[in-house]
N, C-alpha and C. Protein backbone atom coordinates (compact mmCIF):
# COMPACT_ATOMS: atom_id res chain seq x y z
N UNK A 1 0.85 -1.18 0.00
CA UNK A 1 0.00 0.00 0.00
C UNK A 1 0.89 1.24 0.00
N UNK A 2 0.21 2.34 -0.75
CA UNK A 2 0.98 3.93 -0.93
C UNK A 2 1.24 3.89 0.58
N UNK A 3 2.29 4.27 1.50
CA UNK A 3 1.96 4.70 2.91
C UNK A 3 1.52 5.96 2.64
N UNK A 4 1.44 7.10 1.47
CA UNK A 4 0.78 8.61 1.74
C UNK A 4 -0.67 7.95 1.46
N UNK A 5 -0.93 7.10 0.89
CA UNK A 5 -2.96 6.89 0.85
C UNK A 5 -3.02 6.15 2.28
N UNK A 6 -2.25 5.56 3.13
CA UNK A 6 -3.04 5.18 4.08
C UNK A 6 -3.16 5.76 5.19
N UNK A 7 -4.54 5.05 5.77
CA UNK A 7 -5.22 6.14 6.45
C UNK A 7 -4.53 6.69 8.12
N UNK A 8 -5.02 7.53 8.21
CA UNK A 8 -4.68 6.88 10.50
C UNK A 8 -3.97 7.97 10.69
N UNK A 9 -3.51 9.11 9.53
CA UNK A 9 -1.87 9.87 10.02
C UNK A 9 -2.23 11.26 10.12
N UNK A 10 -3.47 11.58 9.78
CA UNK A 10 -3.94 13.21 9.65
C UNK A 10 -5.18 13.03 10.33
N UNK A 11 -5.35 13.90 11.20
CA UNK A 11 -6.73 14.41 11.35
C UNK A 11 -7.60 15.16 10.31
N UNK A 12 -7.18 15.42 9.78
CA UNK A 12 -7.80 16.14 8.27
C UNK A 12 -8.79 14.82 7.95
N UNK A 13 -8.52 13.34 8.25
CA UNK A 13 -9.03 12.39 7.59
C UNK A 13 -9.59 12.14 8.67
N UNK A 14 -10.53 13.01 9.62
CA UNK A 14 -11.59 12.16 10.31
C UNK A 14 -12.93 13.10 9.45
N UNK A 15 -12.17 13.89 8.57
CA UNK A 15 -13.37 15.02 8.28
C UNK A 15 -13.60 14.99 6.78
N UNK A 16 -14.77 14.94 6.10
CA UNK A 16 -15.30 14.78 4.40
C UNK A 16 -14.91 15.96 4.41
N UNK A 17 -14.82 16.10 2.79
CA UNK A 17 -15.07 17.41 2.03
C UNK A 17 -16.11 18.09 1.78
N UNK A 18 -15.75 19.37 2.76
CA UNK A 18 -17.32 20.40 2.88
C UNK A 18 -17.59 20.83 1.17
N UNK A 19 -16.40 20.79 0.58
CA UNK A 19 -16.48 21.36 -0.60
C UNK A 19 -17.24 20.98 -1.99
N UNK A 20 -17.23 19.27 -1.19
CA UNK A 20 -17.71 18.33 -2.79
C UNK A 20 -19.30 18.10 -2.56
N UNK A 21 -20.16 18.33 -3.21
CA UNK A 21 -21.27 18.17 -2.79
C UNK A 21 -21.55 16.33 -3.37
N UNK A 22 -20.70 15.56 -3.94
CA UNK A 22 -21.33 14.37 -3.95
C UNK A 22 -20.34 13.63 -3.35
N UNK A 23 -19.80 14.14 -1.84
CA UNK A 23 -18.78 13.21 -0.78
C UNK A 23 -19.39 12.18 -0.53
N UNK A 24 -20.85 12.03 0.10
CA UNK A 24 -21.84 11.12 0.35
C UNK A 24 -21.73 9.98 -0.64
N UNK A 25 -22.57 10.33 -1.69
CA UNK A 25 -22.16 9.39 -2.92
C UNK A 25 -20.77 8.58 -2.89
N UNK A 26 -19.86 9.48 -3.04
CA UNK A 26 -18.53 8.77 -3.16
C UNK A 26 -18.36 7.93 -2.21
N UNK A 27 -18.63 7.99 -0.94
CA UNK A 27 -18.37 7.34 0.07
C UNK A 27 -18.98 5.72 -0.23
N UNK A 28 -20.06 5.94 -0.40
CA UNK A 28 -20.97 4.79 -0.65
C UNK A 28 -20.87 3.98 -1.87
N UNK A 29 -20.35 4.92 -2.78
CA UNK A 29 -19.75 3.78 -3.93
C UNK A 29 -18.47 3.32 -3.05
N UNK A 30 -17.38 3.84 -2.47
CA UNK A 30 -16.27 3.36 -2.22
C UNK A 30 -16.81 1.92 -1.52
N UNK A 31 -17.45 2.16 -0.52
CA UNK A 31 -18.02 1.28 0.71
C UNK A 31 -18.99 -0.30 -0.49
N UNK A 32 -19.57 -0.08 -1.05
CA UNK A 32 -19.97 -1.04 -2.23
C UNK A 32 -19.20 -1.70 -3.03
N UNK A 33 -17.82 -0.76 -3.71
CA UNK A 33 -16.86 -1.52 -4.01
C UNK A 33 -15.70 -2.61 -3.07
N UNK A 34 -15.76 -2.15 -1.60
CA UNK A 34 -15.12 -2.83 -0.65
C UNK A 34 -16.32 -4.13 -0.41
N UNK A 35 -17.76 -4.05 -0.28
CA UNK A 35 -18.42 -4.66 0.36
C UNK A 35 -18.09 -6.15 -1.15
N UNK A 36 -18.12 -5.82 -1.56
CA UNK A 36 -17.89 -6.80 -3.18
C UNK A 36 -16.63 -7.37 -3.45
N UNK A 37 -15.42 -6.81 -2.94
CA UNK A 37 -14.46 -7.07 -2.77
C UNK A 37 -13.43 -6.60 -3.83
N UNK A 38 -13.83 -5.34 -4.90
CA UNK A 38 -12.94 -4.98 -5.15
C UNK A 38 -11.90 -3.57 -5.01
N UNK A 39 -10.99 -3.35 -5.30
CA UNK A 39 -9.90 -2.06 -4.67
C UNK A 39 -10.93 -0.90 -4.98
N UNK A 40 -10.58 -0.38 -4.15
CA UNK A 40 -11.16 1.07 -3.87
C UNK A 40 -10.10 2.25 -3.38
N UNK A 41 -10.21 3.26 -3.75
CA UNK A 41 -9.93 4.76 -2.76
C UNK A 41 -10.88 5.54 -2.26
N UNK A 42 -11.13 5.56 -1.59
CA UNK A 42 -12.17 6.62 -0.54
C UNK A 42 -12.13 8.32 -1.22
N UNK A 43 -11.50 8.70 -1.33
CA UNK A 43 -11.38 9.94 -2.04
C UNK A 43 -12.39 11.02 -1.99
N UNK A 44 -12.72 10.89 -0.53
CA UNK A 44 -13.58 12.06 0.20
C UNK A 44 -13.30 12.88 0.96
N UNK A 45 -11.63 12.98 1.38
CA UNK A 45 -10.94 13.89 2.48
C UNK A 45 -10.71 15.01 2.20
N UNK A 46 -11.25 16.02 2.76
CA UNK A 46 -10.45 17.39 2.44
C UNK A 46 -8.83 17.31 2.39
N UNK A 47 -8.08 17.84 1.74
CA UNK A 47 -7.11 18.21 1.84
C UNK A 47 -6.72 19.40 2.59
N UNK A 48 -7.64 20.38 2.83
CA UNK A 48 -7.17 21.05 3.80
C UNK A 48 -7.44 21.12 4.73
N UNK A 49 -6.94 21.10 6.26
CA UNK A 49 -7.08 20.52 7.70
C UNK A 49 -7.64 22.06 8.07
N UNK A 50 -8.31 22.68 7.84
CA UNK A 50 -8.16 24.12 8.49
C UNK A 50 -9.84 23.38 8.73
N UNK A 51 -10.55 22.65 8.92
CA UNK A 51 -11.62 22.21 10.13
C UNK A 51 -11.01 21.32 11.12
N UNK A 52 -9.80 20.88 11.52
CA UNK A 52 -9.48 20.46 12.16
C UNK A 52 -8.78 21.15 13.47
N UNK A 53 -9.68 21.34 14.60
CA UNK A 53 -9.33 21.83 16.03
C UNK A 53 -8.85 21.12 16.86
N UNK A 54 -7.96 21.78 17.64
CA UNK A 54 -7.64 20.90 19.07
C UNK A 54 -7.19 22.00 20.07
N UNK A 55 -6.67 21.42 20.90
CA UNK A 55 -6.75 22.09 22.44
C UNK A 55 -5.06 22.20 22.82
N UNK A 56 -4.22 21.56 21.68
CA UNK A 56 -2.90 22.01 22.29
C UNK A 56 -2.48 23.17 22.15
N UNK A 57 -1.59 23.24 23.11
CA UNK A 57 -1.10 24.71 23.60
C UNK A 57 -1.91 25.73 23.65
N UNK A 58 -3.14 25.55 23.99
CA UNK A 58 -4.31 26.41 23.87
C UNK A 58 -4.14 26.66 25.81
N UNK A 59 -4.05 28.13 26.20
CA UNK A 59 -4.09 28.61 27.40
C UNK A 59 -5.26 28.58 27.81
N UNK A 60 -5.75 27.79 28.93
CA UNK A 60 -7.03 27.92 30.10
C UNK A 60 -7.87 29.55 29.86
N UNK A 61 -8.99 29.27 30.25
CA UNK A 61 -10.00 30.28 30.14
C UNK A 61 -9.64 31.36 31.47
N UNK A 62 -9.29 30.60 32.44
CA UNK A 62 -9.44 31.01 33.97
C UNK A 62 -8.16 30.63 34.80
N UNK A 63 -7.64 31.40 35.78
CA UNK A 63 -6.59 30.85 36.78
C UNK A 63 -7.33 29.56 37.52
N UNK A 64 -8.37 29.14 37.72
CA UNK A 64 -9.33 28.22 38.43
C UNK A 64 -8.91 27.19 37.57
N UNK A 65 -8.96 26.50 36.14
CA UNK A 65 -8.28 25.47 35.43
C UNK A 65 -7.27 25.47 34.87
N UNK A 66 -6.18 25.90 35.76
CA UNK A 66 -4.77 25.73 35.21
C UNK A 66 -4.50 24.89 35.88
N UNK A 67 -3.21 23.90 35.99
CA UNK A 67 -2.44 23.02 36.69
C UNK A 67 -1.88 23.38 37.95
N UNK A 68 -1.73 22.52 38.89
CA UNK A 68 -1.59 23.01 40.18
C UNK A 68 0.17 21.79 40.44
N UNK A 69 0.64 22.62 41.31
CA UNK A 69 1.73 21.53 41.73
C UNK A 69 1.60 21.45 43.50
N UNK A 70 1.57 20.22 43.53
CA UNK A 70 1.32 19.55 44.78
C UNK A 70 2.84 18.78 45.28
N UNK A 71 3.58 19.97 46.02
CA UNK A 71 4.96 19.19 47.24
C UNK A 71 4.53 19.77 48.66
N UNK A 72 5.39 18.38 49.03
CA UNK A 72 5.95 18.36 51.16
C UNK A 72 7.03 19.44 51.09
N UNK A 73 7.56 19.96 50.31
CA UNK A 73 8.88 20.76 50.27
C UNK A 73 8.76 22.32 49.95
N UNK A 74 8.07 23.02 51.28
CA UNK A 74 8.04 24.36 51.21
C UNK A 74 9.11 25.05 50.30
N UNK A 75 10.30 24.89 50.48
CA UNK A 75 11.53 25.15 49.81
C UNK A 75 11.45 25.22 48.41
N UNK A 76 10.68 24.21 47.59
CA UNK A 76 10.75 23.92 46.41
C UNK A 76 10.45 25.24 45.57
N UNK A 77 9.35 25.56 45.87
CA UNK A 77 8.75 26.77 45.75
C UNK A 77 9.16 27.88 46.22
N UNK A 78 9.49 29.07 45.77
CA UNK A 78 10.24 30.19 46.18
C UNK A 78 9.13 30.83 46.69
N UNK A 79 7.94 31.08 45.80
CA UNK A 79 6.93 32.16 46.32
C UNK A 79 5.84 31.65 45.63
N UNK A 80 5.21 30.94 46.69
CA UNK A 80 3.82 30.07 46.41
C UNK A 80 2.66 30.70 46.06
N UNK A 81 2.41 32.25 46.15
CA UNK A 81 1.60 32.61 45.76
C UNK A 81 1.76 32.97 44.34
N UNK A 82 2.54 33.19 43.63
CA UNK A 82 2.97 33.17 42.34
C UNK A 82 2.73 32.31 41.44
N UNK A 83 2.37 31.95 40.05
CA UNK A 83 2.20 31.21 39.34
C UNK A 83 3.37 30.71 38.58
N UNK A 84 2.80 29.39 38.56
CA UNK A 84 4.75 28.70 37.90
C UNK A 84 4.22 28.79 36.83
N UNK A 85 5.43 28.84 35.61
CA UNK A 85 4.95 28.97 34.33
C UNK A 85 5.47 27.78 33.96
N UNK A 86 5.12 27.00 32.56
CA UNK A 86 5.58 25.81 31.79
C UNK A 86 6.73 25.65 32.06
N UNK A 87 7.80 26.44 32.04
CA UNK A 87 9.02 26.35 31.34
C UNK A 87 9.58 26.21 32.68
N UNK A 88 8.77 26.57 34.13
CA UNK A 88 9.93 26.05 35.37
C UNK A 88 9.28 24.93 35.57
N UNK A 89 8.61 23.91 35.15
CA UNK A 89 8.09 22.52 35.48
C UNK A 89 9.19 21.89 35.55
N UNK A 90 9.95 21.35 34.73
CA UNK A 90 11.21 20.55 34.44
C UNK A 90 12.32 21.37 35.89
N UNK A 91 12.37 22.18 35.90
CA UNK A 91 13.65 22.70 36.86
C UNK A 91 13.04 22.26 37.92
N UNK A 92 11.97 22.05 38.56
CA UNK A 92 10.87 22.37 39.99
C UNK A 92 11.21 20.35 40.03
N UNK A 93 11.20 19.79 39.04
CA UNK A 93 10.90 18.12 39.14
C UNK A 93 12.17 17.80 39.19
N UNK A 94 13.50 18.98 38.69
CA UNK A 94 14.74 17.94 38.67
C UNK A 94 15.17 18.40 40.33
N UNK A 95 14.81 19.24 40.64
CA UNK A 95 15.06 20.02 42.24
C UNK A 95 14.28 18.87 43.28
N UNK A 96 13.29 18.64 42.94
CA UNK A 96 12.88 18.12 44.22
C UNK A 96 13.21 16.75 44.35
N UNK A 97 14.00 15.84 42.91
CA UNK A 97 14.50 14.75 43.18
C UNK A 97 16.06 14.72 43.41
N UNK A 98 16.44 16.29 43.92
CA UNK A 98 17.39 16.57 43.90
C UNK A 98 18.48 16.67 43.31
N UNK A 99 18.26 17.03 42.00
CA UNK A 99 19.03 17.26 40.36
C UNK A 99 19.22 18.67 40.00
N UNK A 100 20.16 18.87 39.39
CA UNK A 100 20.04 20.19 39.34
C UNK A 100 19.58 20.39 38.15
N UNK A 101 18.89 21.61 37.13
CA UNK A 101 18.60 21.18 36.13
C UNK A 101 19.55 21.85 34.90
């Protein structure tokens, strides 16, 4: 098999083409030619992923659902009322197993 035709590697390919008005159709011939047993291409994917959303690196709405860090080691923390940012996570985890980072 092409590995660029197969499926599983884009999210772009959980989504039809808003663009083609006979995606439906196509689908269902593809699905008829599989049910019969012969080769098929599906050939209903958008190519362009711009309907495809997600949530990474996407910043919280609220200080209430951000990540919290939970230590026994007052120390660890310089000034607990302060918010740790991403980038001291790694220094804060190599410190408290006593690493420097």
């Amino acid at each position: 098999m092409d590995i660029h035709r197969k499926p599983g590697y884009d999210p772009a390919e959980l989504l039809m083409n808003p663009d083609d008005r006979a995606v439906k159709a196509k689908a269902a011939a593809a699905l008829v030619k599989k049910a019969v047993g012969l080769r098929y291409t599906m050939g209903v994917i958008a190519l362009n992923g711009a309907g495809v959303g997600g949530t990474l690196g996407r910043l919280p709405d609220s200080a209430a659902d951000t990540p919290i860090v939970i230590t026994s080691d007052a120390d660890l923390l310089a000034d607990s009322r302060s918010p740790v940012s991403a980038t001291e996570i790694r220094s804060l985890v190599l410190a408290a197993h006593g690493r420097r980072s």
